[in-house]
N, C-alpha and C. Protein backbone atom coordinates (compact mmCIF):
# COMPACT_ATOMS: atom_id res chain seq x y z
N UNK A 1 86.74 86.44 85.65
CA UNK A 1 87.26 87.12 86.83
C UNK A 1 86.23 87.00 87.94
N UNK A 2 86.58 86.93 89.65
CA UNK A 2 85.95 86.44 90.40
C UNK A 2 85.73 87.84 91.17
N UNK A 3 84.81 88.62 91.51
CA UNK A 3 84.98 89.39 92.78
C UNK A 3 84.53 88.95 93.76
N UNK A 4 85.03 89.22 94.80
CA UNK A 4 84.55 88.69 96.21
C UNK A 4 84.37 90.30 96.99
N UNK A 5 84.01 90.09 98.07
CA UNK A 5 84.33 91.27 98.83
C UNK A 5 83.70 90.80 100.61
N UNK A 6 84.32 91.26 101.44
CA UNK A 6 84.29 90.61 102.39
C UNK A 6 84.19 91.35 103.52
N UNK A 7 83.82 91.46 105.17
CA UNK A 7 84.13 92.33 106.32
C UNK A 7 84.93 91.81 106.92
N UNK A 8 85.46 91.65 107.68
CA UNK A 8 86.58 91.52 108.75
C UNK A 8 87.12 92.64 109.45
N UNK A 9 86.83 92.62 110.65
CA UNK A 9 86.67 93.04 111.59
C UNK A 9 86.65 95.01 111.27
N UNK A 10 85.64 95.13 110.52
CA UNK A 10 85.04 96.57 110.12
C UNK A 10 85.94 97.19 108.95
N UNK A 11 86.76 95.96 108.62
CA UNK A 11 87.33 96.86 107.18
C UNK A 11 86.51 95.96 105.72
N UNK A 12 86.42 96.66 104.94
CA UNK A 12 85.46 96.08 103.72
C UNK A 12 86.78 95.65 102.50
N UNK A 13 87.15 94.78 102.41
CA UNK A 13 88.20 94.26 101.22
C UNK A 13 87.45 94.12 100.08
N UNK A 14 87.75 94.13 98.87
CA UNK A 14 87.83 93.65 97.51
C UNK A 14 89.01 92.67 96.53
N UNK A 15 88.63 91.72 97.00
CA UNK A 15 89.62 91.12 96.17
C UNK A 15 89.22 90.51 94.47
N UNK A 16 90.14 91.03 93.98
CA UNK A 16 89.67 90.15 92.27
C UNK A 16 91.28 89.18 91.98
N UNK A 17 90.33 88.41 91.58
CA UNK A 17 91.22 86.75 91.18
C UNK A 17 91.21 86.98 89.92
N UNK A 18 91.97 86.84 89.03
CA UNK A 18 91.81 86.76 87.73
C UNK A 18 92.73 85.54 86.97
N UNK A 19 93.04 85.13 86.11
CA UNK A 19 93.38 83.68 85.48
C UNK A 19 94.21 83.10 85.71
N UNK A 20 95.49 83.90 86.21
CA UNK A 20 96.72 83.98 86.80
C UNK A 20 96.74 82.96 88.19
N UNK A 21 95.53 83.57 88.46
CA UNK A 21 95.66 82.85 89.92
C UNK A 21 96.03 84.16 91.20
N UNK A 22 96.31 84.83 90.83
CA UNK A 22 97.05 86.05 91.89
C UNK A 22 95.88 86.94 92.35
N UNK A 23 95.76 87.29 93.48
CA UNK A 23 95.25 88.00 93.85
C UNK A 23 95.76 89.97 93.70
N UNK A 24 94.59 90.47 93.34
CA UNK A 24 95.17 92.34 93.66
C UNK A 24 93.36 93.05 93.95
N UNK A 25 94.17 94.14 94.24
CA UNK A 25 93.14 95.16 94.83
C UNK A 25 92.62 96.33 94.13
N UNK A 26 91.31 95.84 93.92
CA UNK A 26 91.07 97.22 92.79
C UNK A 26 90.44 98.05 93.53
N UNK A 27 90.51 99.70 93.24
CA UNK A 27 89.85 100.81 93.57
C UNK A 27 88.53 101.12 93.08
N UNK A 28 89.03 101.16 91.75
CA UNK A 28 87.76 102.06 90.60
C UNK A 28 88.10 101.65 89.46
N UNK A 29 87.44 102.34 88.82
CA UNK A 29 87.29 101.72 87.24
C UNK A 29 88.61 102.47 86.72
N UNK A 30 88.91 103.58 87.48
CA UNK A 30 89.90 104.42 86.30
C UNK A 30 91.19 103.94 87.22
N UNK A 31 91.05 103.16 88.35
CA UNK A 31 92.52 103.11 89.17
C UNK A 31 92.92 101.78 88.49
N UNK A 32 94.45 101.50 88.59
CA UNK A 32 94.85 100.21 88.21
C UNK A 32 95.14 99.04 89.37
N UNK A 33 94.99 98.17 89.19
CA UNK A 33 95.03 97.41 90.48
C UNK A 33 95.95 96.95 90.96
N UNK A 34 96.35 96.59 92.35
CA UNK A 34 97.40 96.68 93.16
C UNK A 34 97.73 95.41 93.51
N UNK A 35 99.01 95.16 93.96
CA UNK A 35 98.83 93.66 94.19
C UNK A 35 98.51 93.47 95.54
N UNK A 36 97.64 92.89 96.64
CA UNK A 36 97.01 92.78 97.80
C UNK A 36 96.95 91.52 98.12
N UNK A 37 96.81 91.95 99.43
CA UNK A 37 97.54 92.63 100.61
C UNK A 37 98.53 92.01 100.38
N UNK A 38 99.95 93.30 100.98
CA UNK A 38 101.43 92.79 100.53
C UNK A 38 101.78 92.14 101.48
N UNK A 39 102.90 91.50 101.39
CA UNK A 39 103.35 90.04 102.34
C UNK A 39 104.77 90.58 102.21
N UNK A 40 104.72 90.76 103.85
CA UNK A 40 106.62 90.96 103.93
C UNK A 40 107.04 89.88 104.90
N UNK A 41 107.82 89.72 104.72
CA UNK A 41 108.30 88.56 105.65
C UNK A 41 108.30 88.30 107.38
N UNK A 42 107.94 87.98 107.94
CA UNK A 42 107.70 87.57 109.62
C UNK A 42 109.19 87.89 110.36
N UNK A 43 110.18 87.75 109.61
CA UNK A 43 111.63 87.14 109.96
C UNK A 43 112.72 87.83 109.15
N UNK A 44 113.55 88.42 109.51
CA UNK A 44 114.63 88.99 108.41
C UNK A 44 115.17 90.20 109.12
N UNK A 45 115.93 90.91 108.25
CA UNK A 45 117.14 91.67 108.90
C UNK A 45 115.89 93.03 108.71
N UNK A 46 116.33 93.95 109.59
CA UNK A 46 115.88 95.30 109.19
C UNK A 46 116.23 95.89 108.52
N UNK A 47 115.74 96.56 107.39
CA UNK A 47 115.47 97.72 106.29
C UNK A 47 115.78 98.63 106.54
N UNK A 48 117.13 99.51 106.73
CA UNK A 48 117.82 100.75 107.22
C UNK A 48 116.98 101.49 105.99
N UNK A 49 116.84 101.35 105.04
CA UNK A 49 116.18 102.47 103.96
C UNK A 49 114.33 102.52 104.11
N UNK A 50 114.32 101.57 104.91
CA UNK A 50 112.50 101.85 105.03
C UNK A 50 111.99 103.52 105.12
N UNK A 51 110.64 103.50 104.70
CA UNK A 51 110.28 104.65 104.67
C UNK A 51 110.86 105.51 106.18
N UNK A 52 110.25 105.27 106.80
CA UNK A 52 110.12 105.32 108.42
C UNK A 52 111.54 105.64 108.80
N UNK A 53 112.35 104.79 108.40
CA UNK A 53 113.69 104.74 109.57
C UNK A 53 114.45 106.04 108.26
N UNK A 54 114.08 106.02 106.96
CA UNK A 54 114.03 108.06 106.48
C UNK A 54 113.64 108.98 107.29
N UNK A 55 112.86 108.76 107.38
CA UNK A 55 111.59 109.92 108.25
C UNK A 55 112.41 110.45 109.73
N UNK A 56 112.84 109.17 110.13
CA UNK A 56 113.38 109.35 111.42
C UNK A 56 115.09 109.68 111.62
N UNK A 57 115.10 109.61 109.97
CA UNK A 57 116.94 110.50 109.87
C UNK A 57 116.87 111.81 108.91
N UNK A 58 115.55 112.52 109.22
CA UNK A 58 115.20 113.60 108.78
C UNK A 58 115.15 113.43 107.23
N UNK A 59 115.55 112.38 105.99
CA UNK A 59 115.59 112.36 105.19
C UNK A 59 114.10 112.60 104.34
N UNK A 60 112.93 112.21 104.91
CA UNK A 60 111.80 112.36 104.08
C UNK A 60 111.03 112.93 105.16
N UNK A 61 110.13 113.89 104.85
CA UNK A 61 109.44 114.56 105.69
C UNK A 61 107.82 114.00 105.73
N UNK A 62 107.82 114.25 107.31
CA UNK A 62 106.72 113.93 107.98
C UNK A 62 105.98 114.66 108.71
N UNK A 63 104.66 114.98 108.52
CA UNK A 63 103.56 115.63 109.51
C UNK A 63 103.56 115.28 110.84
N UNK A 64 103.96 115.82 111.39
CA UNK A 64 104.27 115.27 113.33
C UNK A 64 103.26 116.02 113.69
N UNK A 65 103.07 115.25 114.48
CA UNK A 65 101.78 115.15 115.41
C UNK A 65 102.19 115.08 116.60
N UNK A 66 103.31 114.34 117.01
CA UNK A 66 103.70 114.27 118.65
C UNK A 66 105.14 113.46 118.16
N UNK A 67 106.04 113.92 119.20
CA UNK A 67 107.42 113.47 119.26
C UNK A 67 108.03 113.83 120.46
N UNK A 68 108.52 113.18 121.09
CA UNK A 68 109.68 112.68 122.13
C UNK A 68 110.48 111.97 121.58
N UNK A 69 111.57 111.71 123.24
CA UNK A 69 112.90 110.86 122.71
C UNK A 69 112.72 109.25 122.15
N UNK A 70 111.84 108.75 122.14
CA UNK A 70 111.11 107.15 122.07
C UNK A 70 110.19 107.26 121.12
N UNK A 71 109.41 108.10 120.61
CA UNK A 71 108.07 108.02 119.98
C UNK A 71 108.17 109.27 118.68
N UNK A 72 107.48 108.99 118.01
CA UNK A 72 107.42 109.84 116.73
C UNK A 72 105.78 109.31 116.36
N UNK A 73 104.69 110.41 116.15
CA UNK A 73 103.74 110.28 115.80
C UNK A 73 103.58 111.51 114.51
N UNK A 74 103.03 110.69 113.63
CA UNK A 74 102.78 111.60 111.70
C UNK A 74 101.62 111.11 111.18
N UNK A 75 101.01 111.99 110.44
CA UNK A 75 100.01 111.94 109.84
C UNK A 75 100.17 110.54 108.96
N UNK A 76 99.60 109.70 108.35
CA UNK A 76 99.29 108.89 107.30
C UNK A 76 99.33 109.43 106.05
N UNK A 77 100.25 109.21 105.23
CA UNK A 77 100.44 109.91 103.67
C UNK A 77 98.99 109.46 102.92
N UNK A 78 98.32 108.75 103.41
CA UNK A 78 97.60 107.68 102.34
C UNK A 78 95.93 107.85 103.31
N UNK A 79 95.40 108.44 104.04
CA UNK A 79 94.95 108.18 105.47
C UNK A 79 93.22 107.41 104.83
N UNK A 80 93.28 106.67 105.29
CA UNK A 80 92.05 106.03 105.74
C UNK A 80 90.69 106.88 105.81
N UNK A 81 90.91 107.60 106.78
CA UNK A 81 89.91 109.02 107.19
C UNK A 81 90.90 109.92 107.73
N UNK A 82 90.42 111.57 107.39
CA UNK A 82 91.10 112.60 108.19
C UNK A 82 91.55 112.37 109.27
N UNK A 83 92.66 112.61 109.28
CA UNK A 83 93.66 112.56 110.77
C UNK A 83 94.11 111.41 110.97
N UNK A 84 94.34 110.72 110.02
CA UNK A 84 94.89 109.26 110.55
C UNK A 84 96.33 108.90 110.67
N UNK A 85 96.84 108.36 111.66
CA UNK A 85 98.02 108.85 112.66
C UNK A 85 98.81 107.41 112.51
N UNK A 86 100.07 107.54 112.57
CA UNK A 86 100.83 106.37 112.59
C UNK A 86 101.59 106.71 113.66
N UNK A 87 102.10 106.02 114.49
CA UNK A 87 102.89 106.00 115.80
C UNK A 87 104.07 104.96 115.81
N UNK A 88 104.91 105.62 115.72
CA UNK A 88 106.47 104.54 115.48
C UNK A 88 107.39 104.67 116.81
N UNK A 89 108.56 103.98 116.98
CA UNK A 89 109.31 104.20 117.72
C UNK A 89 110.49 104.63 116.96
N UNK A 90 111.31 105.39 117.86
CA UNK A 90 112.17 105.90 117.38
C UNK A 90 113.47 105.75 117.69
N UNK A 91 113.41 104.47 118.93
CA UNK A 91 114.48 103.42 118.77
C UNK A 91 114.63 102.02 118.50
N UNK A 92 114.02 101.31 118.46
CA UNK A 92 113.71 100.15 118.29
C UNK A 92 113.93 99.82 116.66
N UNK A 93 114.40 98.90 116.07
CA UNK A 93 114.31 98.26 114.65
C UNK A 93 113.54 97.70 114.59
N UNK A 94 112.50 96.73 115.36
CA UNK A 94 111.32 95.86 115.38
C UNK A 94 110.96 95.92 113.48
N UNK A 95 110.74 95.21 113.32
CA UNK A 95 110.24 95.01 112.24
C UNK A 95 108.50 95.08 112.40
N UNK A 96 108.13 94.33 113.43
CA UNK A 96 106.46 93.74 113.42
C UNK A 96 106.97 93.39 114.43
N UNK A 97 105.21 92.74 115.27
CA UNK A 97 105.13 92.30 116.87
C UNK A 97 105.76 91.69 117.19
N UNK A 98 106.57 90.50 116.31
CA UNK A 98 107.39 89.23 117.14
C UNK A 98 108.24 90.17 117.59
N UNK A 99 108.83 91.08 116.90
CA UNK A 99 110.63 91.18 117.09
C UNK A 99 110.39 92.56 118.40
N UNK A 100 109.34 93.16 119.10
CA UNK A 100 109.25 94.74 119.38
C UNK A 100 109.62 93.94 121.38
N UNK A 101 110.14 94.96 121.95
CA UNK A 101 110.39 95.00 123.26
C UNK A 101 109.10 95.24 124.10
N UNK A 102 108.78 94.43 124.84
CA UNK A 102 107.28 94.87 125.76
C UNK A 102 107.50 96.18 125.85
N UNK A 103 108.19 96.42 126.40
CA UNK A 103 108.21 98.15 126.92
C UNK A 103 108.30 99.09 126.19
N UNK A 104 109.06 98.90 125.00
CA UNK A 104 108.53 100.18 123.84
C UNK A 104 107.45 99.94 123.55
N UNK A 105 106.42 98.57 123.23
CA UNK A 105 105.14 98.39 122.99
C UNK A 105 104.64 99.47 123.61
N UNK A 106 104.79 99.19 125.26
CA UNK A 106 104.04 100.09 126.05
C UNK A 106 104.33 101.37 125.60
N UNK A 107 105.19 101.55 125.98
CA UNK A 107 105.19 103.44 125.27
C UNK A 107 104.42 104.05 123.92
N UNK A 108 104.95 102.93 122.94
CA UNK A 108 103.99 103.15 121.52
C UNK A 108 102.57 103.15 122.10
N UNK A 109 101.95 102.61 122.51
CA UNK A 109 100.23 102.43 122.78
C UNK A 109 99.94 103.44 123.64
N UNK A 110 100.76 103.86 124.44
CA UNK A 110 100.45 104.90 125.40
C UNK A 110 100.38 106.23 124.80
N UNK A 111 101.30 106.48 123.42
CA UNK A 111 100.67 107.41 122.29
C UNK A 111 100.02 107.69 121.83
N UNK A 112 99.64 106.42 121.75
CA UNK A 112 98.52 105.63 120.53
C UNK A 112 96.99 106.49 121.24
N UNK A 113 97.11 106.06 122.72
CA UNK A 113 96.06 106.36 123.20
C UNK A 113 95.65 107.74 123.36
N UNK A 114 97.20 108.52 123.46
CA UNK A 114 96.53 110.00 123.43
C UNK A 114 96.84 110.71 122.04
N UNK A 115 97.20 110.48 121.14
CA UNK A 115 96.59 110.43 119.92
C UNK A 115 95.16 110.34 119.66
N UNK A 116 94.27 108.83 119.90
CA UNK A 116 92.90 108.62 120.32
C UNK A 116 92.54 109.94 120.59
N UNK A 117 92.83 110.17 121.92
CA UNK A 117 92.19 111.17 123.06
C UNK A 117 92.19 112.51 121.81
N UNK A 118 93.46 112.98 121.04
CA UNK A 118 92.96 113.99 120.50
C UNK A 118 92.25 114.21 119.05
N UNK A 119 92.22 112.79 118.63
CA UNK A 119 91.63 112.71 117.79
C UNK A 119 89.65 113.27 118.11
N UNK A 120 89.43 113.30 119.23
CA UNK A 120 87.99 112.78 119.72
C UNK A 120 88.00 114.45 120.07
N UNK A 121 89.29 114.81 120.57
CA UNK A 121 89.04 116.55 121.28
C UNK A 121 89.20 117.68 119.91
N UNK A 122 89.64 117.42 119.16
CA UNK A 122 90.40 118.37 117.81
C UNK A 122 89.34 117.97 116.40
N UNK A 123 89.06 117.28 116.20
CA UNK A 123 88.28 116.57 115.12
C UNK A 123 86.70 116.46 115.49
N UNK A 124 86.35 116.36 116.33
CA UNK A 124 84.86 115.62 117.04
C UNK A 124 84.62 113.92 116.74
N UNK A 125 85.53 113.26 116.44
CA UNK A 125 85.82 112.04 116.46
C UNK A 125 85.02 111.32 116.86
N UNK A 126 84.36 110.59 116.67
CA UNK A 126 83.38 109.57 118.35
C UNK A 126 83.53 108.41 118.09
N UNK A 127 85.01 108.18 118.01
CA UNK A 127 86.08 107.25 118.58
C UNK A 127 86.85 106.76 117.85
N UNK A 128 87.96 106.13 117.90
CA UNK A 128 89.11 105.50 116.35
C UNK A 128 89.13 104.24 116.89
N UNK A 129 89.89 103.91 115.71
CA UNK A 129 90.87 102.42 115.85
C UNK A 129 92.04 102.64 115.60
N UNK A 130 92.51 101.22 116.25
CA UNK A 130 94.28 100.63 116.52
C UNK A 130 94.09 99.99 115.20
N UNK A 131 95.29 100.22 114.27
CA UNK A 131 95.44 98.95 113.56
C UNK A 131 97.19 98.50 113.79
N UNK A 132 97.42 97.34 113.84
CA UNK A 132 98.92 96.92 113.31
C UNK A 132 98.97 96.09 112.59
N UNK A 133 99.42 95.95 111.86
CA UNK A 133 99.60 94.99 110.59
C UNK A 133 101.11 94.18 110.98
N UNK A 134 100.83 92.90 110.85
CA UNK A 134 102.37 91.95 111.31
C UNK A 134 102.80 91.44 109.73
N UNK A 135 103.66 91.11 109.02
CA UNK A 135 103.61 90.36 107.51
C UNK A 135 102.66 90.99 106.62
N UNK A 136 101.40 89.63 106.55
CA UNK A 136 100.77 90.29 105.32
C UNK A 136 99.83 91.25 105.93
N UNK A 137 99.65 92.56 104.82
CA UNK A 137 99.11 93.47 104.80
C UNK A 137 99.70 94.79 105.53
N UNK A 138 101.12 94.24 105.70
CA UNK A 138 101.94 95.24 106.50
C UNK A 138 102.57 95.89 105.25
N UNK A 139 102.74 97.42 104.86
CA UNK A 139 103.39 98.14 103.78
C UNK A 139 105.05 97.95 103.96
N UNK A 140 104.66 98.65 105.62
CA UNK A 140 106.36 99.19 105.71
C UNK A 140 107.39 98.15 106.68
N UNK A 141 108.21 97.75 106.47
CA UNK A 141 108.88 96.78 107.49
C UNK A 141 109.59 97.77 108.47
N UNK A 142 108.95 98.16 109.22
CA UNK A 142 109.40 99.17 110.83
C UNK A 142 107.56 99.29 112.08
N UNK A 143 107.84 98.45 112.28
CA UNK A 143 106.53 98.67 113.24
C UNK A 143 105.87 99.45 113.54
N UNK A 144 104.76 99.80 113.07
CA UNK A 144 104.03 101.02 113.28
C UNK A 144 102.50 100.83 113.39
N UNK A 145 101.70 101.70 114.41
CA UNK A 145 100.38 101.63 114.90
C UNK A 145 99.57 102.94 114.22
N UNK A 146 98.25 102.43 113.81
CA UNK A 146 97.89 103.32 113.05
C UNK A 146 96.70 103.34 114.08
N UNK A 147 96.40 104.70 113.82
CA UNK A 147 95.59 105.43 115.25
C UNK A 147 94.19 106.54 113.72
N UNK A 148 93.64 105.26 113.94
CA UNK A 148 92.44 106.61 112.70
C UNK A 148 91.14 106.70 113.53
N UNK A 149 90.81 108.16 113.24
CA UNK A 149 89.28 108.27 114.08
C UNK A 149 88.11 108.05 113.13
N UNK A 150 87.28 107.77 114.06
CA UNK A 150 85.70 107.17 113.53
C UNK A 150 85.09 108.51 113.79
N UNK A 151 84.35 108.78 112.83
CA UNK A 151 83.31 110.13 112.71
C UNK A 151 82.11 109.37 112.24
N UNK A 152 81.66 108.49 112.57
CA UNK A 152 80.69 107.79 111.95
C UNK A 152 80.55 106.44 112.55
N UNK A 153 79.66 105.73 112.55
CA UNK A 153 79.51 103.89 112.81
C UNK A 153 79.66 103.20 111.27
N UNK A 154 79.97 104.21 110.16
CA UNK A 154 80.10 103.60 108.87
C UNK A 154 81.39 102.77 108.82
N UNK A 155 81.39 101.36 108.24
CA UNK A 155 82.47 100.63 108.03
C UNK A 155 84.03 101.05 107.41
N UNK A 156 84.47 100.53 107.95
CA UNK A 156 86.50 101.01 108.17
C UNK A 156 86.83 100.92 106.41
N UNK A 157 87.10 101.37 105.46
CA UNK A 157 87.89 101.25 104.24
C UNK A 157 88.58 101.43 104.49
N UNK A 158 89.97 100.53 103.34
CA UNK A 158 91.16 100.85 103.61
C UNK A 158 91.58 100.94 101.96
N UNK A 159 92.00 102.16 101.84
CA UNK A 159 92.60 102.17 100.02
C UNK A 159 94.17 102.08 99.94
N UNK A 160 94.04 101.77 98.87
CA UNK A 160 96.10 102.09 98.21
C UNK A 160 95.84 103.20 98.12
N UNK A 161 97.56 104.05 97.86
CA UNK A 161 97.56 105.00 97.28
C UNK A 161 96.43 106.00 96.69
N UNK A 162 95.58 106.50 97.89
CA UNK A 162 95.06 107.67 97.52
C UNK A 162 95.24 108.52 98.78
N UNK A 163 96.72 109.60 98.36
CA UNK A 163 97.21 110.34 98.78
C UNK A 163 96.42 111.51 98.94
N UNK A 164 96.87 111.61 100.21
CA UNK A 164 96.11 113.52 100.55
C UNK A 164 96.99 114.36 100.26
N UNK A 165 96.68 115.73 100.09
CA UNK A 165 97.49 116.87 100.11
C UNK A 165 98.18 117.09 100.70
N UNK A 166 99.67 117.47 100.48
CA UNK A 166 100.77 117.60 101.79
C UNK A 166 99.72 118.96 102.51
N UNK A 167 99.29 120.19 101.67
CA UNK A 167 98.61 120.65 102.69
C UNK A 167 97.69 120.63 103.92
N UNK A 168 96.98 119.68 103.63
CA UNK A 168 95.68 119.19 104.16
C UNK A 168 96.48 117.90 105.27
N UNK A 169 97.36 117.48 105.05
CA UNK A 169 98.24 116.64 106.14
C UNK A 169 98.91 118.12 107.12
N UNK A 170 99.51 118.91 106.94
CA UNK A 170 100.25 119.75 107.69
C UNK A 170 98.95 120.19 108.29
N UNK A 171 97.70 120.84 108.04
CA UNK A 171 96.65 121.85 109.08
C UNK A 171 96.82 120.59 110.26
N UNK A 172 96.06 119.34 109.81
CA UNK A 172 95.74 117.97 110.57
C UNK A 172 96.54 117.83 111.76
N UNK A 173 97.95 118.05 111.26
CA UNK A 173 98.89 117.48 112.11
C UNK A 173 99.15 118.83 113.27
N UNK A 174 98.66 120.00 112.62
CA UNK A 174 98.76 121.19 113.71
C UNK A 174 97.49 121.33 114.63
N UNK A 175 96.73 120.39 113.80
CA UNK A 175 95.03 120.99 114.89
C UNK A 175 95.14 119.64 115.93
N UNK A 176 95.60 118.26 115.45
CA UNK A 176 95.94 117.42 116.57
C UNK A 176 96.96 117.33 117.60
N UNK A 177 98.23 118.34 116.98
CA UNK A 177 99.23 118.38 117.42
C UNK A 177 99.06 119.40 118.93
N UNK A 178 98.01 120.36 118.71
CA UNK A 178 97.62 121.41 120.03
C UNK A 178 96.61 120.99 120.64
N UNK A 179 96.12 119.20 120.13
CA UNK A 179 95.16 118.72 121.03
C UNK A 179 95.99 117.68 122.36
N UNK A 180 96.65 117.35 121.78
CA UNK A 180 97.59 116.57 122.12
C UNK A 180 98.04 116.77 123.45
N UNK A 181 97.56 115.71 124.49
CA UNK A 181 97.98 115.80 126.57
C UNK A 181 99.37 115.01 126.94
């Protein structure tokens, strides 16, 4: 078995190769490994059952953070670091960047940014990142911007499935949600 491990652009990967030939993503010794990074397709119909386009027919519940008629902002089930924010639209099907309208772009980022802003006022933040994921390494097929704050100059991890507390998502989403301009 091969480990590698690598930076790109402040996130730290682990990949293990093993005989197969396939690549997956291990955590820890006691986690089982994942298959990595997932690959959804560039091109194809939209996913009416995606997580997201649930979320946004009230079917699965989400930590809101900010919502209008265009935008829906929720905590990260999985988050990176405390408070880490996903920003969707809430009309658009976009799958990923090819398929999204300049102008909902704009609106999404213009969230994005004051999201940022309260990440830095509510948290003491000293500063986040944008991520979007297009295909591979994208989870969900519905376009979405992930808005996580930096409390540190320590390098970006990104895990599978290690879920936070629905509690500990609801305070988050109320202490950013009253930071929120």
């Amino acid at each position: 078995m091969l480990f590698r491990s690598r930076i790109f652009a402040g996130l730290i990967t682990l990949v293990v190769w093993s005989g197969g030939g396939s690549a997956s993503f291990a955590q820890g010794p006691d986690e089982k490994a994942h298959a990595w990074p997932p690959i959804l397709p560039l091109v194809g119909e939209y996913d009416v059952q995606n997580q997201f386009a649930q979320i946004l027919r009230g079917e699965k519940e989400a930590y809101k953070v900010y919502e209008d008629a265009f935008v829906l902002a929720f905590m990260d089930r999985a988050p990176v670091e405390p408070g880490h924010v996903l920003v969707i639209s809430k009309i658009s099907r976009a799958r990923n960047l090819l398929e999204i309208d300049p102008k909902v772009l704009s609106r999404l980022m213009a969230v994005a940014s004051r999201v940022g802003k309260a990440q830095i006022a509510a948290l003491g933040a000293q500063g986040f990142t944008i991520i979007q994921n297009n295909g591979a390494g994208q989870t969900v097929p519905h376009l979405h911007i992930h808005v996580i704050p930096r409390m540190t100059s320590k390098p970006l991890v990104q895990g599978i499935d290690k879920r936070a507390a629905p509690e500990e998502l609801k305070a988050m989403a109320a202490q950013l949600s009253k930071a929120i301009k």
